[in-house]
PDB file of N, CA and C in Angstrom:
ATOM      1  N   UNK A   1    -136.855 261.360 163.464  1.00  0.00           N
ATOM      2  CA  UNK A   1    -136.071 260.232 163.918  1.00  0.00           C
ATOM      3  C   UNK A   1    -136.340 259.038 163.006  1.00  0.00           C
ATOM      4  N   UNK A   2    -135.373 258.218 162.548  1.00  0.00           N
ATOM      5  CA  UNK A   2    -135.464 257.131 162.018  1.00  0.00           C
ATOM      6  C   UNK A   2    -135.755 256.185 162.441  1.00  0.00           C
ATOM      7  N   UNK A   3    -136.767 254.967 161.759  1.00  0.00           N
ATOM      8  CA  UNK A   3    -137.310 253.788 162.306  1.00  0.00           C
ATOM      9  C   UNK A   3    -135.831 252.206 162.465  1.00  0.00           C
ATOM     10  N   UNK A   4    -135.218 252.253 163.156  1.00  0.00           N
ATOM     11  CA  UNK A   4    -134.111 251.458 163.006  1.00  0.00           C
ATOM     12  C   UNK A   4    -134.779 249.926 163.261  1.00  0.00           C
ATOM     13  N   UNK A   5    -134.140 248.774 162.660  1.00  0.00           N
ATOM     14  CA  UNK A   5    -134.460 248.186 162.603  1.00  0.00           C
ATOM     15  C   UNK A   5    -133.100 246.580 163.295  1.00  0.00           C
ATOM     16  N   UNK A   6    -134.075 245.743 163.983  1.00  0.00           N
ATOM     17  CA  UNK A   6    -132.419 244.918 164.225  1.00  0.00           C
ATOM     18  C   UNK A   6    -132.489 243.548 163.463  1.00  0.00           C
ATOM     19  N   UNK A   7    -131.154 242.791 163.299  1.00  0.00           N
ATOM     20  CA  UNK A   7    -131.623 241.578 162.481  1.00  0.00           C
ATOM     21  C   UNK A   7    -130.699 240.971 163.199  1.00  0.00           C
ATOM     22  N   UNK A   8    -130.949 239.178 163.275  1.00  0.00           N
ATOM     23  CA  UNK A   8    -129.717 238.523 163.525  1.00  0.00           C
ATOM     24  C   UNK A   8    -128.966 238.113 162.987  1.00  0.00           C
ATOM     25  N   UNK A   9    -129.078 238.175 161.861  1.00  0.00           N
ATOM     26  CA  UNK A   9    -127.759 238.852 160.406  1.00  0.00           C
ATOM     27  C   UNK A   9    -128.163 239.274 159.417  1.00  0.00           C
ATOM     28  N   UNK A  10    -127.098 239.445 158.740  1.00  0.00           N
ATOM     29  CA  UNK A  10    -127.043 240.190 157.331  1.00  0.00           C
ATOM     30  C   UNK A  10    -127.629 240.006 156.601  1.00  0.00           C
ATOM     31  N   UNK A  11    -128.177 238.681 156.113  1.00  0.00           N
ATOM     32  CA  UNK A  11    -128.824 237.391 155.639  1.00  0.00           C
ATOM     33  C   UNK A  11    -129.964 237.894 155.777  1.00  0.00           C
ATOM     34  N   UNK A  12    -130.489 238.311 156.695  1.00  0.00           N
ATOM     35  CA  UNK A  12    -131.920 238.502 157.602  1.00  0.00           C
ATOM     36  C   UNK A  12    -132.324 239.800 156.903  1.00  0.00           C
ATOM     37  N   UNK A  13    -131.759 241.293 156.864  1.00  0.00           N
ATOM     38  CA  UNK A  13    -131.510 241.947 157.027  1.00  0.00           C
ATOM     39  C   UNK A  13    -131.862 242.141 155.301  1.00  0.00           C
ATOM     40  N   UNK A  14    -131.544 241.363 154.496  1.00  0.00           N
ATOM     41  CA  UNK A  14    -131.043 242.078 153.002  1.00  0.00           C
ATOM     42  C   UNK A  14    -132.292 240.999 152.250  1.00  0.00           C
ATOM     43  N   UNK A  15    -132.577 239.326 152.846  1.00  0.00           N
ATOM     44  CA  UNK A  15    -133.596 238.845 152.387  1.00  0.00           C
ATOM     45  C   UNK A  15    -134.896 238.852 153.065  1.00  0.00           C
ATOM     46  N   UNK A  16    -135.886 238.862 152.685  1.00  0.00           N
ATOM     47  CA  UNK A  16    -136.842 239.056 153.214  1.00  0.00           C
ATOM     48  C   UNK A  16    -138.003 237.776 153.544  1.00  0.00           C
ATOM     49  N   UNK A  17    -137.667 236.943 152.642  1.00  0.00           N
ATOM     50  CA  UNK A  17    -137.920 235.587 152.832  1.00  0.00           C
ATOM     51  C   UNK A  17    -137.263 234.492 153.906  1.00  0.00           C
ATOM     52  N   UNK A  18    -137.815 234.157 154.301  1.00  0.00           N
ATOM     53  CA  UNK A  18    -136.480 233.681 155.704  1.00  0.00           C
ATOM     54  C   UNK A  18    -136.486 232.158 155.056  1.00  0.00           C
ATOM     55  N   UNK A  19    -137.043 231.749 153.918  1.00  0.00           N
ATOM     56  CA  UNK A  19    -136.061 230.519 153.286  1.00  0.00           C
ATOM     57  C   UNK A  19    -134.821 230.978 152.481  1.00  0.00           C
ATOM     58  N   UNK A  20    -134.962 231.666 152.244  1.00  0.00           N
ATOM     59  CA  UNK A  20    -133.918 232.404 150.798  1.00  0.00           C
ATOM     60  C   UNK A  20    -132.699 232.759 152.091  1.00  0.00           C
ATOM     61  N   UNK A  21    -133.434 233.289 153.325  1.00  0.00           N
ATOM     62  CA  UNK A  21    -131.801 234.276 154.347  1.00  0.00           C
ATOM     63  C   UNK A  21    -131.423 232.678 154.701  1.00  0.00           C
ATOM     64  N   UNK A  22    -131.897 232.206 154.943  1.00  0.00           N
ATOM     65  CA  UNK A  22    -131.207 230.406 155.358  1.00  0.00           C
ATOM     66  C   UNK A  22    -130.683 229.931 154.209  1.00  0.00           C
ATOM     67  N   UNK A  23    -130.790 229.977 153.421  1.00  0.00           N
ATOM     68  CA  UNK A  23    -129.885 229.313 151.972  1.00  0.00           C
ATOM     69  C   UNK A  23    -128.747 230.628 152.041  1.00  0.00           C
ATOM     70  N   UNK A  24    -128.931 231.818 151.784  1.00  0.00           N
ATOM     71  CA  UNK A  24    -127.968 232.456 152.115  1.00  0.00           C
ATOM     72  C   UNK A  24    -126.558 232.049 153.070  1.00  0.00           C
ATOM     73  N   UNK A  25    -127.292 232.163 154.244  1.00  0.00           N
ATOM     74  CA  UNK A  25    -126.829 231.982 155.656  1.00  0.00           C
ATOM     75  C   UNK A  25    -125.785 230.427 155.020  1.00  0.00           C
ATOM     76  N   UNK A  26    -126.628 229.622 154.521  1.00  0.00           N
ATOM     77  CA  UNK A  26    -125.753 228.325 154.131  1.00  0.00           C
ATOM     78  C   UNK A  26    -124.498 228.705 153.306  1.00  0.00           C
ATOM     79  N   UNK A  27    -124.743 229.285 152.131  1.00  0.00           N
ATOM     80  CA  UNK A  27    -124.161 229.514 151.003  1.00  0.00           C
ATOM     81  C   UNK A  27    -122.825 229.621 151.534  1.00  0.00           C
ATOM     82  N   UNK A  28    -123.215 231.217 152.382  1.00  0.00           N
ATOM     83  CA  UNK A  28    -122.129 231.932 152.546  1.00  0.00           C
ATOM     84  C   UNK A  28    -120.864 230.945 154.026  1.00  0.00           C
ATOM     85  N   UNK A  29    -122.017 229.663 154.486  1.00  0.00           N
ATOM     86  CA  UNK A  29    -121.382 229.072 155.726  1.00  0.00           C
ATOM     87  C   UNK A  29    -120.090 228.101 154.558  1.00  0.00           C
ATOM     88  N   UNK A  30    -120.936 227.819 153.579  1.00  0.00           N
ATOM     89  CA  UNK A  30    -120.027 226.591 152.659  1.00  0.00           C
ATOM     90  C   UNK A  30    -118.704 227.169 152.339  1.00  0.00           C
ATOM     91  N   UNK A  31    -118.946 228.352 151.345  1.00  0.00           N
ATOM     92  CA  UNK A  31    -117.960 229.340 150.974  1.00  0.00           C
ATOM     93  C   UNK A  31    -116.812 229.497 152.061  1.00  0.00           C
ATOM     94  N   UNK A  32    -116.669 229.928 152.808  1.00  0.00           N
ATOM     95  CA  UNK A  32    -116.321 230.245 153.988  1.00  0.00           C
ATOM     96  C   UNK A  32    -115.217 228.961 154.384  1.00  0.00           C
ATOM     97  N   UNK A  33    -116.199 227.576 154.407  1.00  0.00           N
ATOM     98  CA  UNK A  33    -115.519 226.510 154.724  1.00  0.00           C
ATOM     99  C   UNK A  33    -114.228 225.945 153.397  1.00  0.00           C
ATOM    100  N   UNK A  34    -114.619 226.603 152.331  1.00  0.00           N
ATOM    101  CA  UNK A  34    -113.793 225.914 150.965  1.00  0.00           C
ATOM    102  C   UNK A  34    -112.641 226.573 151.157  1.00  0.00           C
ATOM    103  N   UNK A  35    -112.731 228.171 151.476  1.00  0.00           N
ATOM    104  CA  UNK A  35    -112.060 229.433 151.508  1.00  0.00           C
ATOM    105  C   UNK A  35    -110.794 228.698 152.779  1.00  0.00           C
ATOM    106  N   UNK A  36    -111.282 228.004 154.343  1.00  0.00           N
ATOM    107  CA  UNK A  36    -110.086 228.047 154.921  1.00  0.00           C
ATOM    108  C   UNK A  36    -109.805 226.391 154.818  1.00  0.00           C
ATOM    109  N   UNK A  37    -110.260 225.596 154.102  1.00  0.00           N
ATOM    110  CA  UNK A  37    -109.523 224.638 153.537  1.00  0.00           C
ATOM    111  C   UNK A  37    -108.550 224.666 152.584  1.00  0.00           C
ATOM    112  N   UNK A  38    -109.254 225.386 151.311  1.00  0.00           N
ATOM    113  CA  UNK A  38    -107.881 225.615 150.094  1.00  0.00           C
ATOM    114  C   UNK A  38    -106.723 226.477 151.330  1.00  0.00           C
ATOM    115  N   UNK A  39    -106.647 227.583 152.116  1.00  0.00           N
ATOM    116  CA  UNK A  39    -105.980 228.592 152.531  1.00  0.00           C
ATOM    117  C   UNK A  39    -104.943 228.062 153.605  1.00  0.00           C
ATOM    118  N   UNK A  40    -105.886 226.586 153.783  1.00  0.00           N
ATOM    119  CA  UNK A  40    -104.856 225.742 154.912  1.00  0.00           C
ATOM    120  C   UNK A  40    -104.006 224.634 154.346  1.00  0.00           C
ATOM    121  N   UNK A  41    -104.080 224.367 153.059  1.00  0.00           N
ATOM    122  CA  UNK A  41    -103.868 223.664 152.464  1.00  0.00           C
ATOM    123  C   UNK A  41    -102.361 223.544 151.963  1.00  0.00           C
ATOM    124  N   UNK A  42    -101.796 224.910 151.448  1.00  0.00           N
ATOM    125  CA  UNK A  42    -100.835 225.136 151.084  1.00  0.00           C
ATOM    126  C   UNK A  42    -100.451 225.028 149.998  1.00  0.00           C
ATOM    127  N   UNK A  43    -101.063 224.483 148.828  1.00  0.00           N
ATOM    128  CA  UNK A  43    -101.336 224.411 147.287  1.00  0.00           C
ATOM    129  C   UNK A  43    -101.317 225.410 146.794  1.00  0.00           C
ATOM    130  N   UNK A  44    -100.610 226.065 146.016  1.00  0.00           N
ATOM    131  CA  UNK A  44    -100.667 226.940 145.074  1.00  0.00           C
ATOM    132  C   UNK A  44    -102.065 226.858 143.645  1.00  0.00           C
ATOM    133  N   UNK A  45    -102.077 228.104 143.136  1.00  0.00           N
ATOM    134  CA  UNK A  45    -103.804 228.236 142.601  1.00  0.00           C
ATOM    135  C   UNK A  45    -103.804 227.257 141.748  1.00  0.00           C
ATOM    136  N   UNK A  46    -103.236 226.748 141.294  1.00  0.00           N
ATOM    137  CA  UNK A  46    -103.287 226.078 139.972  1.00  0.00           C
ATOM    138  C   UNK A  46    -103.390 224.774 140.460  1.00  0.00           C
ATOM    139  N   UNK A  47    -102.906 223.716 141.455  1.00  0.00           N
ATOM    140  CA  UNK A  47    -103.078 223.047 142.339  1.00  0.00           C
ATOM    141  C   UNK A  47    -104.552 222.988 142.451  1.00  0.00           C
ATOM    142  N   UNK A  48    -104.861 224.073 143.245  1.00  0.00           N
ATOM    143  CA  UNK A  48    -106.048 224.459 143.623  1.00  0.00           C
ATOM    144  C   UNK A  48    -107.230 223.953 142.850  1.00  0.00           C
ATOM    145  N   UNK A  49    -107.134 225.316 141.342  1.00  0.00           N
ATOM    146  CA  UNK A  49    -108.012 224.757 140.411  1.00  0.00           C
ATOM    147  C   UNK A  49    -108.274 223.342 140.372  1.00  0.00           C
TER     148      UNK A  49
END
């Protein structure tokens, strides 16, 4: 049987440093936020750029 393991995310899960899964955890919160601003925006890419 395998030793399973649980995390409270992905972040958690893949870094092992829990400063590095919190900068993660950020990174990916920022990203995320740019992603449904440009997407709400209505600007075409070049705009964008």
């Amino acid at each position: 049987m395998s030793n399973l393991q649980s995390f409270d995310s992905v972040w958690d899960a893949l870094e092992d440093d829990p400063i590095m899964a919190e900068n993660m955890k950020l990174r990916s919160t920022l990203l995320i936020a740019i992603i449904k601003n440009i997407e709400s925006s209505k600007r075409n890419q070049t705009e964008t750029a």
